[in-house]
Each structure stands twice: as structure tokens, then as C-alpha cells.
Protein backbone atom coordinates (compact mmCIF):
# COMPACT_ATOMS: atom_id res chain seq x y z
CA UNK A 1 71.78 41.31 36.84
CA UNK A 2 69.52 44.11 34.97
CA UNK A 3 66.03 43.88 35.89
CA UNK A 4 65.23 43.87 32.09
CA UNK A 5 62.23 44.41 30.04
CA UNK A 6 60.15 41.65 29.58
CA UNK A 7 58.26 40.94 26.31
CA UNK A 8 58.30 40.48 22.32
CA UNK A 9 59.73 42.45 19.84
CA UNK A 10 61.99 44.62 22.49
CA UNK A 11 64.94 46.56 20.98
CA UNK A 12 68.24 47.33 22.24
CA UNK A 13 71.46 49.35 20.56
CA UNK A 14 74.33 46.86 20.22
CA UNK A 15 77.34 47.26 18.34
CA UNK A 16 75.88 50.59 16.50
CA UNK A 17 72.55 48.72 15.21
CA UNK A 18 69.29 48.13 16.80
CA UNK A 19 68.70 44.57 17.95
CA UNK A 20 65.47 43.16 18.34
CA UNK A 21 64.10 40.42 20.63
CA UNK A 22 61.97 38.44 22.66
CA UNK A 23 62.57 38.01 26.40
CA UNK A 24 60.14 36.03 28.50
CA UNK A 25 59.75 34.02 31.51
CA UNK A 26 62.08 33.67 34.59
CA UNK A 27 65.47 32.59 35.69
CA UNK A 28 69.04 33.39 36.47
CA UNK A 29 70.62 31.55 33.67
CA UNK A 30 68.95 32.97 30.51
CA UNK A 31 68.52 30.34 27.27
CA UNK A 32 69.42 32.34 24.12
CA UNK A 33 68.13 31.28 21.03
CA UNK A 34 70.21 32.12 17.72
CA UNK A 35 67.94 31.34 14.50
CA UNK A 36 69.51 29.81 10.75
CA UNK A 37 69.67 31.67 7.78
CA UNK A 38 67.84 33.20 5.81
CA UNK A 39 64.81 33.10 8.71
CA UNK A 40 64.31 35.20 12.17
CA UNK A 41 63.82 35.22 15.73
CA UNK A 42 60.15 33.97 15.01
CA UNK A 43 61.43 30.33 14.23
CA UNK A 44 61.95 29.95 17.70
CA UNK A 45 58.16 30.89 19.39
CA UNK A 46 57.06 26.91 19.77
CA UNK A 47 60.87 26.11 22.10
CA UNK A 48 59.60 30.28 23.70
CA UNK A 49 56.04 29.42 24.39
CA UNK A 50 57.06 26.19 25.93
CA UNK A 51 59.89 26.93 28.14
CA UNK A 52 58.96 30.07 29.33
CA UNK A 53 56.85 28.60 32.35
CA UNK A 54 60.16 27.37 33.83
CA UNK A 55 62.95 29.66 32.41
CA UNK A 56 64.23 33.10 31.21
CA UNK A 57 64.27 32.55 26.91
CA UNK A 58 65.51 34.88 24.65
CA UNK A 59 65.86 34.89 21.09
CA UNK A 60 66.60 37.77 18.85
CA UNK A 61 66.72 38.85 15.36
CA UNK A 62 70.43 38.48 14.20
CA UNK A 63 71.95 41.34 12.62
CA UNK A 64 70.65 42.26 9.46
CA UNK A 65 67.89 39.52 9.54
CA UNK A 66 64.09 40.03 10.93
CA UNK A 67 64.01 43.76 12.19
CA UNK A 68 67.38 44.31 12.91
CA UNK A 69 67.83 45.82 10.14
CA UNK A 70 71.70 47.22 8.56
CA UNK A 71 72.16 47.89 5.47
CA UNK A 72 75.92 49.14 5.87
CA UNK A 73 77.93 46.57 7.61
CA UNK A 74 80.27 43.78 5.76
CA UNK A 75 78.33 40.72 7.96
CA UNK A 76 80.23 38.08 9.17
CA UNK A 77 80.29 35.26 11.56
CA UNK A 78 82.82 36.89 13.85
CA UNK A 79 80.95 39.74 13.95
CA UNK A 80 77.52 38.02 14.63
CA UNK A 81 79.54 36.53 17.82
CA UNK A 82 80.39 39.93 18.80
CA UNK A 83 77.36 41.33 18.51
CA UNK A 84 75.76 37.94 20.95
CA UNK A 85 78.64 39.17 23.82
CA UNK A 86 77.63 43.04 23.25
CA UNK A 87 73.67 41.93 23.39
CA UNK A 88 74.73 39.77 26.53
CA UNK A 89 76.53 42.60 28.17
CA UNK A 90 73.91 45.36 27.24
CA UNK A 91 71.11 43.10 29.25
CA UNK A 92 73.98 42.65 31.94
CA UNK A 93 74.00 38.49 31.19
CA UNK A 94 77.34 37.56 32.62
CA UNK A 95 76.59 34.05 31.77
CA UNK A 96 74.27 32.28 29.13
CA UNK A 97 72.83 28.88 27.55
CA UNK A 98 73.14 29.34 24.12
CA UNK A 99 71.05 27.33 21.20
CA UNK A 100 72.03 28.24 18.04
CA UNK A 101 70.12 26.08 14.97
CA UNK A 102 72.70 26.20 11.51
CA UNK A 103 74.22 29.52 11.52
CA UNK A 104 73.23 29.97 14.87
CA UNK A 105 75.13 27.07 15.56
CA UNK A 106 78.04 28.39 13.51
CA UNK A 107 78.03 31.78 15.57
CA UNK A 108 77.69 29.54 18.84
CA UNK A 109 80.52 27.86 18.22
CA UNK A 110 82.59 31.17 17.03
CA UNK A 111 81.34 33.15 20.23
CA UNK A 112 82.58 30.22 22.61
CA UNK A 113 85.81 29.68 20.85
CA UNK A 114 86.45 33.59 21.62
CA UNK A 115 84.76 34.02 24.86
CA UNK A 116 83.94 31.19 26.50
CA UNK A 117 83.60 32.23 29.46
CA UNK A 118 80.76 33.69 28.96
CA UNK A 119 78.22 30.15 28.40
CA UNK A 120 77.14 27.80 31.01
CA UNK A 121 75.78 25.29 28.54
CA UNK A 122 75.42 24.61 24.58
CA UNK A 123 72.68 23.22 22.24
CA UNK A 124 73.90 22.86 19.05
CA UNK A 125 70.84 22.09 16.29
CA UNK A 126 71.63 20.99 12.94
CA UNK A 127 75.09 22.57 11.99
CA UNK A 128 78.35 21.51 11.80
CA UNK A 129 82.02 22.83 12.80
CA UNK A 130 83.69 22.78 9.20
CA UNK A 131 84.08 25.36 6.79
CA UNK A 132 83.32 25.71 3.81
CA UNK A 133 84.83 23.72 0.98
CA UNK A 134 86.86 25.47 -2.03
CA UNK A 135 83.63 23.65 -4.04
CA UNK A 136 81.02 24.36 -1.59
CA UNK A 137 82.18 27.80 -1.12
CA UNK A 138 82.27 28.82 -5.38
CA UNK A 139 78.27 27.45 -4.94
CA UNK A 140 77.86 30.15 -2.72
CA UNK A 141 79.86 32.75 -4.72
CA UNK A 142 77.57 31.29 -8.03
CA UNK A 143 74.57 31.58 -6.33
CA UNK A 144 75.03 35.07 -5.41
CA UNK A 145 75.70 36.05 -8.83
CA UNK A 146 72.89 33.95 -10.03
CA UNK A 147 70.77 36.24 -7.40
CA UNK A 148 72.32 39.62 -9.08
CA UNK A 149 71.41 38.79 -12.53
CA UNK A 150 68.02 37.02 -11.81
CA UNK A 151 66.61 38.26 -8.50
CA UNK A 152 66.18 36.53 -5.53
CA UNK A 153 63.01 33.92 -6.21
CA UNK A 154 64.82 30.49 -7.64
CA UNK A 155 67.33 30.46 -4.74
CA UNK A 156 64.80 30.57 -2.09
CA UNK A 157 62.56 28.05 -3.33
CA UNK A 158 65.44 25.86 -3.64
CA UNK A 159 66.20 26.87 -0.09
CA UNK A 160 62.82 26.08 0.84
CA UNK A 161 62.98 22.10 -0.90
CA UNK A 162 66.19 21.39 1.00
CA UNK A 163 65.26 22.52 4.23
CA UNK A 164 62.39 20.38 4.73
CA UNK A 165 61.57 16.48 5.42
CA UNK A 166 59.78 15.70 2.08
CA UNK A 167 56.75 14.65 3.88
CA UNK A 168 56.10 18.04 5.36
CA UNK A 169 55.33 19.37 1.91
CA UNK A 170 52.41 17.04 2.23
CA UNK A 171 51.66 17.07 5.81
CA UNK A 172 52.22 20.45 6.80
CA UNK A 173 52.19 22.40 4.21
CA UNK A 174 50.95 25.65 6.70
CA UNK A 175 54.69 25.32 8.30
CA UNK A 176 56.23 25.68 4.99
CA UNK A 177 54.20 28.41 3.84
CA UNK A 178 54.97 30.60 6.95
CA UNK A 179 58.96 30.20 6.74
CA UNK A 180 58.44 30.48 2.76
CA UNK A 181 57.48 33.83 3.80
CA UNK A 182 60.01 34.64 6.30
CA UNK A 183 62.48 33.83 3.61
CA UNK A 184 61.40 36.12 0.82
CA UNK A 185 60.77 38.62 3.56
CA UNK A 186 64.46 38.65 3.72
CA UNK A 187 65.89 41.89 0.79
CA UNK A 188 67.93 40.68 -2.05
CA UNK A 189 71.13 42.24 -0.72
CA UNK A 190 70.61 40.49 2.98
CA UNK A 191 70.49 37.01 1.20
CA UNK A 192 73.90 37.67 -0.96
CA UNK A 193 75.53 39.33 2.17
CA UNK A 194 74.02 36.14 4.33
CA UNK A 195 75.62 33.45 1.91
CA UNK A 196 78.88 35.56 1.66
CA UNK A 197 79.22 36.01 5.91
CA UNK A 198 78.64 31.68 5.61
CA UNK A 199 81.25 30.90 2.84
CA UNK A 200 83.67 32.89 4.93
CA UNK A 201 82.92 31.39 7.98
CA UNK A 202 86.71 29.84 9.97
CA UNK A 203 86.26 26.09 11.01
CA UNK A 204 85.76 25.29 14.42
CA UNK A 205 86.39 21.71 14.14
CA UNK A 206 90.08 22.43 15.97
CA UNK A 207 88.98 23.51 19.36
CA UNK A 208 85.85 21.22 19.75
CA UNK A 209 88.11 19.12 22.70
CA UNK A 210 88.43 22.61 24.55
CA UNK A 211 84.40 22.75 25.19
CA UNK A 212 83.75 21.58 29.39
CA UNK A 213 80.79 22.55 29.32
CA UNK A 214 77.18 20.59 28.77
CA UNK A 215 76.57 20.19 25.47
CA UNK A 216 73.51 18.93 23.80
CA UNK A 217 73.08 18.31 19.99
CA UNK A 218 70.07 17.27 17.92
CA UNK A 219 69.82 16.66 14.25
CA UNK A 220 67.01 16.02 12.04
CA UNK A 221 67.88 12.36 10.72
CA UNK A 222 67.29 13.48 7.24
CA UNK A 223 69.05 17.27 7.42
CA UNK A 224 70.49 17.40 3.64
CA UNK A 225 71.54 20.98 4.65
CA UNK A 226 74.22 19.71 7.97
CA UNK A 227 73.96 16.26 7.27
CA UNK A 228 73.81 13.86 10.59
CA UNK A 229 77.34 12.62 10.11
CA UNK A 230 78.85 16.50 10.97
CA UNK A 231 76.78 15.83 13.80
CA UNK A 232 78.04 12.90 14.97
CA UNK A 233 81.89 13.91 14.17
CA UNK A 234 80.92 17.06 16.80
CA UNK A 235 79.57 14.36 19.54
CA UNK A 236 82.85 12.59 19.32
CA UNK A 237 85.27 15.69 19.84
CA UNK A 238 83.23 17.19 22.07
CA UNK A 239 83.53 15.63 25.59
CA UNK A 240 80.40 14.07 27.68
CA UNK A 241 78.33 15.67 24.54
CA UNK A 242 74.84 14.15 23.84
CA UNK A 243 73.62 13.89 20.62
CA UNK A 244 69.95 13.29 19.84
CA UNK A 245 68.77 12.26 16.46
CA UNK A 246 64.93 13.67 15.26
CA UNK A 247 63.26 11.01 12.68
CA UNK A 248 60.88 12.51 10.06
CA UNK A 249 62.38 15.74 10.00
CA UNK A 250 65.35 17.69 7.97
CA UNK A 251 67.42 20.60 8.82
CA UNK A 252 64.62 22.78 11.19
CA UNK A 253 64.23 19.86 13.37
CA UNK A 254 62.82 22.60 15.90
CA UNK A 255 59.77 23.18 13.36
CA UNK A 256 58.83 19.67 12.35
CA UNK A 257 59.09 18.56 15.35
CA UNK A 258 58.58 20.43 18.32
CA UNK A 259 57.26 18.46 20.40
CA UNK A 260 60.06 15.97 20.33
CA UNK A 261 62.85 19.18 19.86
CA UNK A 262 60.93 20.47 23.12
CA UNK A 263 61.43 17.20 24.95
CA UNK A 264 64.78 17.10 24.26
CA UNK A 265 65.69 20.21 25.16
CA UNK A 266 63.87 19.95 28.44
CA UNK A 267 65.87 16.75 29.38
CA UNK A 268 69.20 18.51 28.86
CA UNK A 269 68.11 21.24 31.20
CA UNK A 270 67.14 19.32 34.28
CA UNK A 271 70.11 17.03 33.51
CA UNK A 272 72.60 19.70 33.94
CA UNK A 273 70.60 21.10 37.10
CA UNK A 274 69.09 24.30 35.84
CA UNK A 275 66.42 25.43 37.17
CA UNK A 276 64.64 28.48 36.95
CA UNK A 277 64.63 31.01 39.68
CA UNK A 278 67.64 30.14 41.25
CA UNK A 279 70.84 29.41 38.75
CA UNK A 280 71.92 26.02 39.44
CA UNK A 281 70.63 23.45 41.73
CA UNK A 282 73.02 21.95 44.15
CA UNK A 283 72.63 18.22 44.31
């Protein structure tokens, strides 16, 4: 493996765009972290900051979204998976955990359905496996000609209400305001290509029964975005998942509650033996 730079907001050309991440701490199995739309790499510093004693974490700004900027391509999850194997193979990664949170989830389980060879482990945070209804997907269309006509404000303060528990609007109300702002940071045109790449998603439902390997999923009990139930339809197909449920928090589970989200994730990772300086324990 690479000896590869070590740090925050690193860059790296993959798949004829510049890619930008964070890579910090140690260990032979790198954790990549793949962040929901409309937000950015940054969603992930609280699971980076407190992991990073024990393993190598990544997480990077998905194409088009934080600095990785393109303004040409036709996005779409397909090629968002490509561009995870490309940004695997450019940091020569032959093998990766992957956490992907909503989209991220939805590339996650694109990438592994293509290549999955390539993943020693899944954590799959509030998303689901389906695609998109014929209704659910005309919302999307709507909404992106709502956003051509009347700009890009009422959708993303809607965004913004369903994302959340209702009690963080009371109780932490600095949280909201920060990923308020990583939403609008987001250009018009990202947030119309971003809803079209979703509607188009394929299902992944199908091949849930080929996944062998450890898979953890976590759910914020009250996530009106993926509700719990696609959650719990994913534990049952996939086998020897685990599915932990988050109270008091909606679909970013990871921000309203870290600590728990943390915990969780730290579990998983000693249950399934890694460690981080040396791959794999042998028991």
C-alpha cells in the first residue's frame, strides 16, 4: 500500500475531477466515510476525530459536492461508485470499510453490488436499498422545476425540517445552523443535478442476500427521510447483519448523536477483529 499523505482537505485526480479529502490516523484496513446529500465530507469530523486514535479514516467530498467541484458531468449513482473504486485505487486501497450515511449508503450499496471485492466490511446509516417510486420520483422531478423557476431557498429549508429530530431545533440549534449552511453552500445546479442522480438511482434490494461480509446498520428511530422500516427490511436480507436503532434523532443520526453513533461504530469494529496497525486480528 501507498504511503499516502496524511491530513485534511488533500486532493487527488480521479476519474478526470479533483477529489478532495481527509485522511488521518493509522491502519491497514482504511474506514471510508461517504456523506448524504446535499452536505460534505465535513459531516463526518465528530466519527474522524474519534476514531482516528485507533484507525486509518477517510472521508471525502463526493463528486460535485464540498470542493470537488464539476460542473460538466451528468452525476449519477453509478458513477459516484466508480469514482469510490478509482479514489480507492489512486491511494492504492485494495480493500476498504465503507460507511456511507443516505446517498452514501446508496453509492455503498451500488459500489459493492459491482465490485465487491473490493470491501472488507459495511456500515450502512440511514438509507435504504429501494428505488425510487414512479410518485416519489415526479417529487423529485417537481422539485427541481420548482428550484428553476424559484431558486434554490424553499427546498432547502424544507430539507433542513425533515432531516432533523424536532427537538434539535430546540436543543441544538448550533448543529442545525452549521449543516443549514453546508446546504445552501451547495450551487443551484448541484442540488437539481443531486436530486436527479437520486431519482435515477437502480434498487439494490435484489442482491442484498449476496453481501458475506460484516455489516452494521444504524438508523435514527425517527428518520422521516429512510424511515426505520427500510432499515429493518435491509437487516433481514442481509445475512448476520446488525442493526442498531438511535432514539432522539432523525435521518443524520451521526450528528445528533455522536456519541452513541461513535459507540456503535466502535463495537462493530472490534467485533469483526479490526484493529489498527495490523489488518485483522487472528483470534
Amino acid at each position: 500500500m501507498k504511503t499516502a499523505n496524511k491530513g485534511f482537505n488533500l486532493t487527488i485526480p480521479v476519474n478526470n475531477f479533483e477529489l478532495y479529502y481527509d485522511d488521518i490516523g493509522e491502519g491497514n484496513v482504511p474506514i471510508i466515510f461517504l456523506h448524504g446529500f446535499p452536505f460534505d465530507k465535513s459531516m463526518w469530523q465528530g466519527q474522524l476525530d474519534f476514531l482516528k486514535s485507533s484507525y486509518r479514516v477517510i472521508a471525502c467530498d463526493i463528486r460535485g459536492f464540498g470542493k470537488s467541484t464539476d460542473e460538466e458531468s451528468h452525476l449519477s449513482i453509478d458513477l459516484f461508485a466508480e469514482d469510490l473504486i478509482a479514489f480507492m485505487d489512486e491511494l492504492e486501497i485494495e480493500k476498504a470499510i465503507i460507511c456511507g450515511l443516505s446517498m452514501g449508503g446508496y453509492i455503498t450499496l451500488n459500489a459493492h453490488q459491482r465490485f465487491s471485492d473490493r470491501f472488507e466490511a459495511l456500515i450502512l446509516a440511514d438509507t435504504q436499498c429501494i428505488a425510487d417510486t414512479p410518485e416519489v420520483k415526479e417529487k423529485r422531478y417537481d422539485a427541481i422545476s420548482e428550484i428553476e423557476v424559484n431558486g434554490v431557498a424553499n427546498f432547502n429549508e424544507g430539507f433542513i425540517k425533515k432531516v432533523f429530530h424536532k427537538d434539535s431545533f430546540t436543543n441544538k440549534k448550533e448543529l442545525v445552523e452549521e449543516l443549514r449552511s453546508v446546504v445552501f453552500s451547495n450551487p443551484e445546479h448541484l442540488i437539481q443535478r443531486g436530486l436527479a442522480a437520486i431519482a435515477e438511482r437502480s434498487e439494490t434490494c435484489s442482491t442484498l442476500d449476496k453481501i458475506t461480509i460484516p455489516t452494521l446498520i444504524i438508523c435514527g428511530k425517527e428518520d422521516s427521510v429512510t424511515p426505520l422500516a427500510q432499515s429493518e427490511a435491509m437487516k433481514k436480507a442481509i445475512s448476520g447483519a446488525t442493526l442498531k436503532v438511535i432514539e432522539n434523532a432523525g435521518h443524520v443520526s451521526n450528528l445528533e448523536q455522536a456519541d452513541e453513533f461513535n459507540k456503535h461504530l466502535s463495537d462493530f469494529l472490534k467485533a469483526i477483529n479490526i484493529i489498527g496497525d495490523g489488518g485483522f486480528k487472528v483470534d
